[in-house]
Protein backbone atom coordinates (compact mmCIF):
# COMPACT_ATOMS: atom_id res chain seq x y z
CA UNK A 1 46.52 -127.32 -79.09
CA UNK A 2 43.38 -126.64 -78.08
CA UNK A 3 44.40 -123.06 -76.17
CA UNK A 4 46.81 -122.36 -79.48
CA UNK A 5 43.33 -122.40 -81.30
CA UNK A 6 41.64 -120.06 -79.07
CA UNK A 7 43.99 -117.30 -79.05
CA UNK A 8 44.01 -117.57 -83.26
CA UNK A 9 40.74 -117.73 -83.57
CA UNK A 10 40.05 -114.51 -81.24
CA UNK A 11 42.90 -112.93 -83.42
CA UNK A 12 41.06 -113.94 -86.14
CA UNK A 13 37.82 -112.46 -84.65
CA UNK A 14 39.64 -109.14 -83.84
CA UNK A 15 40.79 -108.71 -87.20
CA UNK A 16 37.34 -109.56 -89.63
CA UNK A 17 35.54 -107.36 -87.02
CA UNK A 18 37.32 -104.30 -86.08
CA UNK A 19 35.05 -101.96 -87.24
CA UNK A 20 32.33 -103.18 -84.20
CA UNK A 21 31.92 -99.84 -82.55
CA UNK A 22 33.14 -99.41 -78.60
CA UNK A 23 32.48 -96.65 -76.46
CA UNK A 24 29.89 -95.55 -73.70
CA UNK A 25 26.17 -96.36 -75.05
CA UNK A 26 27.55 -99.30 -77.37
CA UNK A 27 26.74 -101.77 -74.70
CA UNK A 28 23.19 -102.64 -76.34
CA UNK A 29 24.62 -102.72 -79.76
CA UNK A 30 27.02 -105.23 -78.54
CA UNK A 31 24.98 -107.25 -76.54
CA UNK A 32 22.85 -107.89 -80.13
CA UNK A 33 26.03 -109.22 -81.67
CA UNK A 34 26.58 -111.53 -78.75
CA UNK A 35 23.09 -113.08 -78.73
CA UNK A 36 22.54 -116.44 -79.67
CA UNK A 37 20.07 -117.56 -82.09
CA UNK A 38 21.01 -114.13 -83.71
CA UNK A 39 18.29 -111.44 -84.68
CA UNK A 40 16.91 -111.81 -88.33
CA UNK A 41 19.54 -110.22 -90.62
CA UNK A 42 22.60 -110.30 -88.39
CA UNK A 43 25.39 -113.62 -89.28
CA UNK A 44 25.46 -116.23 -87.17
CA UNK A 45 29.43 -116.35 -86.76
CA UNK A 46 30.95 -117.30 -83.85
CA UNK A 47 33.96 -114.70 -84.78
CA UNK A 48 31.66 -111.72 -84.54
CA UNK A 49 29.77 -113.28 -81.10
CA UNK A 50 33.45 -113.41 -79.49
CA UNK A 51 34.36 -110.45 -80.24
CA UNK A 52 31.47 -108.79 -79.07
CA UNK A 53 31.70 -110.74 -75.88
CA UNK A 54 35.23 -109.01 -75.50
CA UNK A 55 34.62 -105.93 -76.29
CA UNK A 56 31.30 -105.98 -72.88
CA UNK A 57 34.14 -106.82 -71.04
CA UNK A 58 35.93 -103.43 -71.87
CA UNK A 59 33.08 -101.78 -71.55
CA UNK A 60 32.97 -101.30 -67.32
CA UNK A 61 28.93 -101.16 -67.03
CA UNK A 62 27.05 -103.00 -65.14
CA UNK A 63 24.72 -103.54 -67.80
CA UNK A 64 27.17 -105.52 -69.35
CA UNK A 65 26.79 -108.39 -67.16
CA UNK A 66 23.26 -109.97 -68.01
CA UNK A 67 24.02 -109.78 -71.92
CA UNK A 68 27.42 -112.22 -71.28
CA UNK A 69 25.51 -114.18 -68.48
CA UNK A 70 23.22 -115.11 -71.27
CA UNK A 71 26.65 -115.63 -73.89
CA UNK A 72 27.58 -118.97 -70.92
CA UNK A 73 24.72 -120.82 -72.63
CA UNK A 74 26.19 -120.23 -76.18
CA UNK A 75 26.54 -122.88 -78.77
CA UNK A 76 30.58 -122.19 -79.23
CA UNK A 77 33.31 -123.18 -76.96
CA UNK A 78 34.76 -119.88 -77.73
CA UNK A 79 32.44 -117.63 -77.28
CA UNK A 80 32.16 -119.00 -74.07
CA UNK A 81 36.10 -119.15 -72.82
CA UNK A 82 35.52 -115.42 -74.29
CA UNK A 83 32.48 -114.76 -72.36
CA UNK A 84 33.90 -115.75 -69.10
CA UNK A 85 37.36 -113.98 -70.01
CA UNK A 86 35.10 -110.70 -70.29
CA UNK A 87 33.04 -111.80 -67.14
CA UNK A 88 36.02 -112.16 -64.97
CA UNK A 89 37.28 -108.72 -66.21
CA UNK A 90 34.05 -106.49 -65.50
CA UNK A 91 34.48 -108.23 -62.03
CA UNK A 92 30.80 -107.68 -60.71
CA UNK A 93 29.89 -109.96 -58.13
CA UNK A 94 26.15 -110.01 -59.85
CA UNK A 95 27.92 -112.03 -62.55
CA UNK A 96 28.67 -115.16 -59.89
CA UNK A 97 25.11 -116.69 -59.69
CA UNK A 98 25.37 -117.03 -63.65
CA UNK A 99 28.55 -118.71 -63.09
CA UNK A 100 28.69 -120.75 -60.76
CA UNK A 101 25.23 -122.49 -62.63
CA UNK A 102 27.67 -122.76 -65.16
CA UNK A 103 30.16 -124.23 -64.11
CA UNK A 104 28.15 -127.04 -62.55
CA UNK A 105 27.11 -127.94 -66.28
CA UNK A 106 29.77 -127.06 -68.68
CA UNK A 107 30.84 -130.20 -70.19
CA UNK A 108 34.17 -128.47 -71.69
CA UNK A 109 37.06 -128.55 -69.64
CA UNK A 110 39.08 -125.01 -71.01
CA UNK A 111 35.73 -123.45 -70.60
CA UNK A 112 35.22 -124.25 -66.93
CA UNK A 113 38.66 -123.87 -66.73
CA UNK A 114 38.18 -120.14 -67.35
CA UNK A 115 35.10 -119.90 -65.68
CA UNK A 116 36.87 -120.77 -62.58
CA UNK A 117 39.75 -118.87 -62.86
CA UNK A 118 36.77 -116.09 -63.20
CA UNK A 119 35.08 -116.79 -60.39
CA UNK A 120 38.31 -116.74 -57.97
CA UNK A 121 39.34 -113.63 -59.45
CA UNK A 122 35.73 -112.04 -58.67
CA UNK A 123 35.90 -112.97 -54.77
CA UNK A 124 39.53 -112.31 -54.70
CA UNK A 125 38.66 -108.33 -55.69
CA UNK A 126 36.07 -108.37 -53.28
CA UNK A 127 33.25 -108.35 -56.13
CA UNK A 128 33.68 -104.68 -56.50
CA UNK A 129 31.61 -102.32 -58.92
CA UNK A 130 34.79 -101.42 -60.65
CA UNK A 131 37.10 -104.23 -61.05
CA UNK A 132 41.39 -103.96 -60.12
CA UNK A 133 41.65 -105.35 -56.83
CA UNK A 134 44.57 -106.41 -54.86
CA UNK A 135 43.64 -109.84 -53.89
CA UNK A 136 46.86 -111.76 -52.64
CA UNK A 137 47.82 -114.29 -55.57
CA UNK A 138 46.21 -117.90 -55.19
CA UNK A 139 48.15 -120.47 -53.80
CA UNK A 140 49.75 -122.74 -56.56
CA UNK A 141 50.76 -126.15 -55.63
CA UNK A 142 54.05 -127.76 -56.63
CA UNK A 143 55.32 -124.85 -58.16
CA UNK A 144 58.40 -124.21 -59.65
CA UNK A 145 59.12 -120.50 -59.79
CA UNK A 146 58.16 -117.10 -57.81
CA UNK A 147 57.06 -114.44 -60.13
CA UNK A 148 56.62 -110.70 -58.67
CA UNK A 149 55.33 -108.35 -62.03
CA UNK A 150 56.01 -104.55 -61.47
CA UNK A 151 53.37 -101.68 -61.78
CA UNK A 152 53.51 -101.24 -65.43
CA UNK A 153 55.74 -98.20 -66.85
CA UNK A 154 52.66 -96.95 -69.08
CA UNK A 155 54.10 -95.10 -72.36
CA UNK A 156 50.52 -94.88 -73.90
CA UNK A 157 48.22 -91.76 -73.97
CA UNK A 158 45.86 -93.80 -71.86
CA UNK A 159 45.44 -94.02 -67.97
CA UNK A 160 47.93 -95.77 -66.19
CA UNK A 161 45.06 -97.47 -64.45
CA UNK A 162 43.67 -98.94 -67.11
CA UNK A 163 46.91 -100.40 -68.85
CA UNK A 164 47.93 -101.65 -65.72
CA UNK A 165 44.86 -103.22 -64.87
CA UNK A 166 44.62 -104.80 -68.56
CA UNK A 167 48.27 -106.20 -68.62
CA UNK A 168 48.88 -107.13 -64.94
CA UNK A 169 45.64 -109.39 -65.76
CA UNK A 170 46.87 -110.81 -69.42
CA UNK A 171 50.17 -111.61 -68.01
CA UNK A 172 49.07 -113.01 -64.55
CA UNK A 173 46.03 -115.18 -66.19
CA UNK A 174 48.99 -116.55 -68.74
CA UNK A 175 51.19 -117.47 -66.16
CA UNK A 176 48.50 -119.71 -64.50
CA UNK A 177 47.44 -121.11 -67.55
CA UNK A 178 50.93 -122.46 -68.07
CA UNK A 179 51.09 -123.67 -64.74
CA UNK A 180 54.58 -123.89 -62.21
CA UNK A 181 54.45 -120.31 -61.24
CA UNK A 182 53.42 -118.94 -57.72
CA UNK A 183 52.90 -114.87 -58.36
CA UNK A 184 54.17 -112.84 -55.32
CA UNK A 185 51.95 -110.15 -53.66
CA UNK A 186 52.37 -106.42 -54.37
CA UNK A 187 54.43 -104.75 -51.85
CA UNK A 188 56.24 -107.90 -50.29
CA UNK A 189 60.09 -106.98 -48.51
CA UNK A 190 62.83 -108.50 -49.67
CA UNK A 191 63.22 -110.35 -46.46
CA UNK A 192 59.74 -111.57 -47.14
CA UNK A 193 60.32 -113.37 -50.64
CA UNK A 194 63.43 -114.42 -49.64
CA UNK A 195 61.22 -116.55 -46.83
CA UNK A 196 58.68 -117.81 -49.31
CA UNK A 197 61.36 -118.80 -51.89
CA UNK A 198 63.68 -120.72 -49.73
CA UNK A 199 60.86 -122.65 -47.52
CA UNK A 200 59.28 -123.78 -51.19
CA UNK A 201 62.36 -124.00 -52.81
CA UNK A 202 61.80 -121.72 -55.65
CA UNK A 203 63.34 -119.51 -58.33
CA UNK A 204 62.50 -116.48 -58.04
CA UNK A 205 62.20 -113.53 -61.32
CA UNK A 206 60.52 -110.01 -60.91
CA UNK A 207 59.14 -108.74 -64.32
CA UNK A 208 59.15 -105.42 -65.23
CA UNK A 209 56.65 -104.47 -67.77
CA UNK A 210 56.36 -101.65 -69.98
CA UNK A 211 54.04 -100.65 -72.68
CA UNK A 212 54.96 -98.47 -75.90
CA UNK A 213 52.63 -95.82 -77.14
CA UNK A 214 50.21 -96.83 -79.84
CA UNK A 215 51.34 -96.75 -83.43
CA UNK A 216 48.21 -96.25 -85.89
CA UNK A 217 49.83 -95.53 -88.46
CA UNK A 218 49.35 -96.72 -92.24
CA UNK A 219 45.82 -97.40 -91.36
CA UNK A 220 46.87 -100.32 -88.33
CA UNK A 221 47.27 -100.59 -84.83
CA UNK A 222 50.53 -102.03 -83.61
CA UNK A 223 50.62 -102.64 -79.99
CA UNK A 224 54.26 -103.55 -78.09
CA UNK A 225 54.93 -105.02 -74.79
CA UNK A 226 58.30 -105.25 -73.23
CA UNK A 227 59.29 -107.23 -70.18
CA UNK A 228 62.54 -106.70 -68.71
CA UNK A 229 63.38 -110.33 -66.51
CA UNK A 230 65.37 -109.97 -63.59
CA UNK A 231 66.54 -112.40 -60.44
CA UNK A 232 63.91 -112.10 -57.16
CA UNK A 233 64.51 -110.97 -55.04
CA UNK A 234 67.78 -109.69 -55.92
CA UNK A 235 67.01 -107.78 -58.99
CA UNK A 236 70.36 -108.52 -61.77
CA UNK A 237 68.90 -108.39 -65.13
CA UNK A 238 68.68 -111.57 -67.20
CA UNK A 239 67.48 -110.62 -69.92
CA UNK A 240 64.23 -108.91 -72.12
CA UNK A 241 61.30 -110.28 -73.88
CA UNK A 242 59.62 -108.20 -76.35
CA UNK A 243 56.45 -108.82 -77.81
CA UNK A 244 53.76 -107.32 -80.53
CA UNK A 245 51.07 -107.50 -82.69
CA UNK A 246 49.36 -105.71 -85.23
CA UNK A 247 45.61 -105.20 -85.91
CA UNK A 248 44.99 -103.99 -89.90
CA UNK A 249 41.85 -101.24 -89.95
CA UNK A 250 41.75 -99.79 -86.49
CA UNK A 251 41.05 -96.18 -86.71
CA UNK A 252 43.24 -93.98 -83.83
CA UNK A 253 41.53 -94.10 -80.19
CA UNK A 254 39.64 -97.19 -80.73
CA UNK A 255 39.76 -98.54 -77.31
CA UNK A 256 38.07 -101.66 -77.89
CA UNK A 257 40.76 -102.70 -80.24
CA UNK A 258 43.62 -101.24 -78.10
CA UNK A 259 42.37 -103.27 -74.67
CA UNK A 260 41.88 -106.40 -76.77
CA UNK A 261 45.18 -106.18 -78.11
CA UNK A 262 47.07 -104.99 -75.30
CA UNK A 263 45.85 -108.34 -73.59
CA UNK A 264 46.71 -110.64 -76.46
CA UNK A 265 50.25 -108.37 -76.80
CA UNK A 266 50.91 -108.76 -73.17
CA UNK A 267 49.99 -112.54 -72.57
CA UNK A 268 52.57 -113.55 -75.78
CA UNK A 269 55.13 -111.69 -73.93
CA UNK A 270 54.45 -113.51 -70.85
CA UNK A 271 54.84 -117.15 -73.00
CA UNK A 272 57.99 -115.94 -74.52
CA UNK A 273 59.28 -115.62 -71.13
CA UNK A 274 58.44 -119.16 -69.93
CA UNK A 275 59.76 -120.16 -72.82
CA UNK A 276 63.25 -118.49 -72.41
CA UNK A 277 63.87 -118.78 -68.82
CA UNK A 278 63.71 -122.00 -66.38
């Protein structure tokens, strides 16, 4: 119940404040909106604080990190699962230090939850200045199922790079959250998974993932994910998942609002297919 709230309440967040501006230079502006007590004259709603902590975590600076090291400390559960969501996408290692002291203190367990699943993520990529690294998949005890997810087939007018990076992520941190599946590594032989699945005793799917170009029109963005589900390592199609959202107000090209709901989009499609295949 708890993680039901969370993802309405940052849909909520992403639809009262989609006109937050997001671009290069915003990172200030955002890192006002995220500060807690606010500044004279600015609201003190959690809504606008989480989605300001999302929208650093788009933002790929460096400067990024202090402003949502500070957001750990806030008063809001949320705003702090967001704050380490964002954390553990920039993927700096200067961001560990802040938390790890975290984590030692946080007395909510979805919170620390998150900032683990951060910190793993950060030392798994290496701590690199730019995020996307190819750590192999953690081990996952007692699962039930072997998951290998595809390079994404990209149908937006953005980088492949960056939808990849941003859906890979949604759908992988989903999967974990749920709990049962083992994700293969990229670029593993046949011979390979066939090895993993049979010593574990798993079942085995390989997802493949595509995103549909943005639709802005009548003044909303509407974001769609497909995943196609298939046998591992075999490959025989079982069936297709498709999931989407809609965000009211968002002007064309706002990238904030297409990350943040390319990540929402992506990790409902991932649900729907725990849901429809065991």
């Amino acid at each position: 119940m708890a993680r039901l709230a969370l993802r309405i309440l940052v849909v909520l967040a992403l639809v009262t404040t989609a006109s937050v501006a997001f671009g290069d230079g915003r990172v200030q502006f955002l890192a006002e909106r995220l500060r807690y007590p606010p500044a004279a004259g600015q609201p003190d709603d959690f809504r606008v604080r989480t989605n300001a902590a999302l929208a650093l975590g788009a933002t790929n600076q460096d400067d990024a990190v202090p402003p949502l090291c500070g957001g750990l400390s806030d008063p809001s559960e949320v705003v702090r699962q967001a704050v380490a969501v964002a954390l553990k996408r920039l993927a700096r290692s200067s961001s560990l230090d802040c938390l790890r002291r975290r984590a030692s203190v946080e007395p909510n367990s979805a919170v620390r939850l998150q900032i683990q699943r951060a910190v793993e993520a950060i030392e798994a990529a290496g701590g690199g200045s730019s995020g996307g690294g190819e750590g192999a998949p953690a081990y996952v005890a007692g699962a039930k199922y072997y998951v290998s997810i595809s390079p994404v087939t990209n149908r937006t007018n953005r980088s492949t790079a960056e939808v990849e990076r941003i859906v890979h992520d949604a759908i992988a941190s989903k999967l974990s959250q749920l709990g049962g599946y083992q994700l293969a590594p990229r670029n593993e032989s046949n011979a390979q998974a066939k090895a993993v699945i049979a010593k574990r005793k798993l079942k085995g799917y390989y997802l493949s993932v595509s995103v549909e170009r943005f639709d802005y029109s009548d003044g909303n963005l509407r974001v769609r994910v497909k995943i196609a589900v298939f046998s591992y390592p075999g490959k025989d199609l079982r069936g297709e998942v498709p999931a989407g959202a809609t965000l009211p107000g968002a002007s064309p090209g706002d990238r904030g609002a297409e990350d943040q709901l390319m990540s929402v989009v992506a990790g409902r499609a991932a649900e729907l297919f725990a849901q429809n295949f065991l």
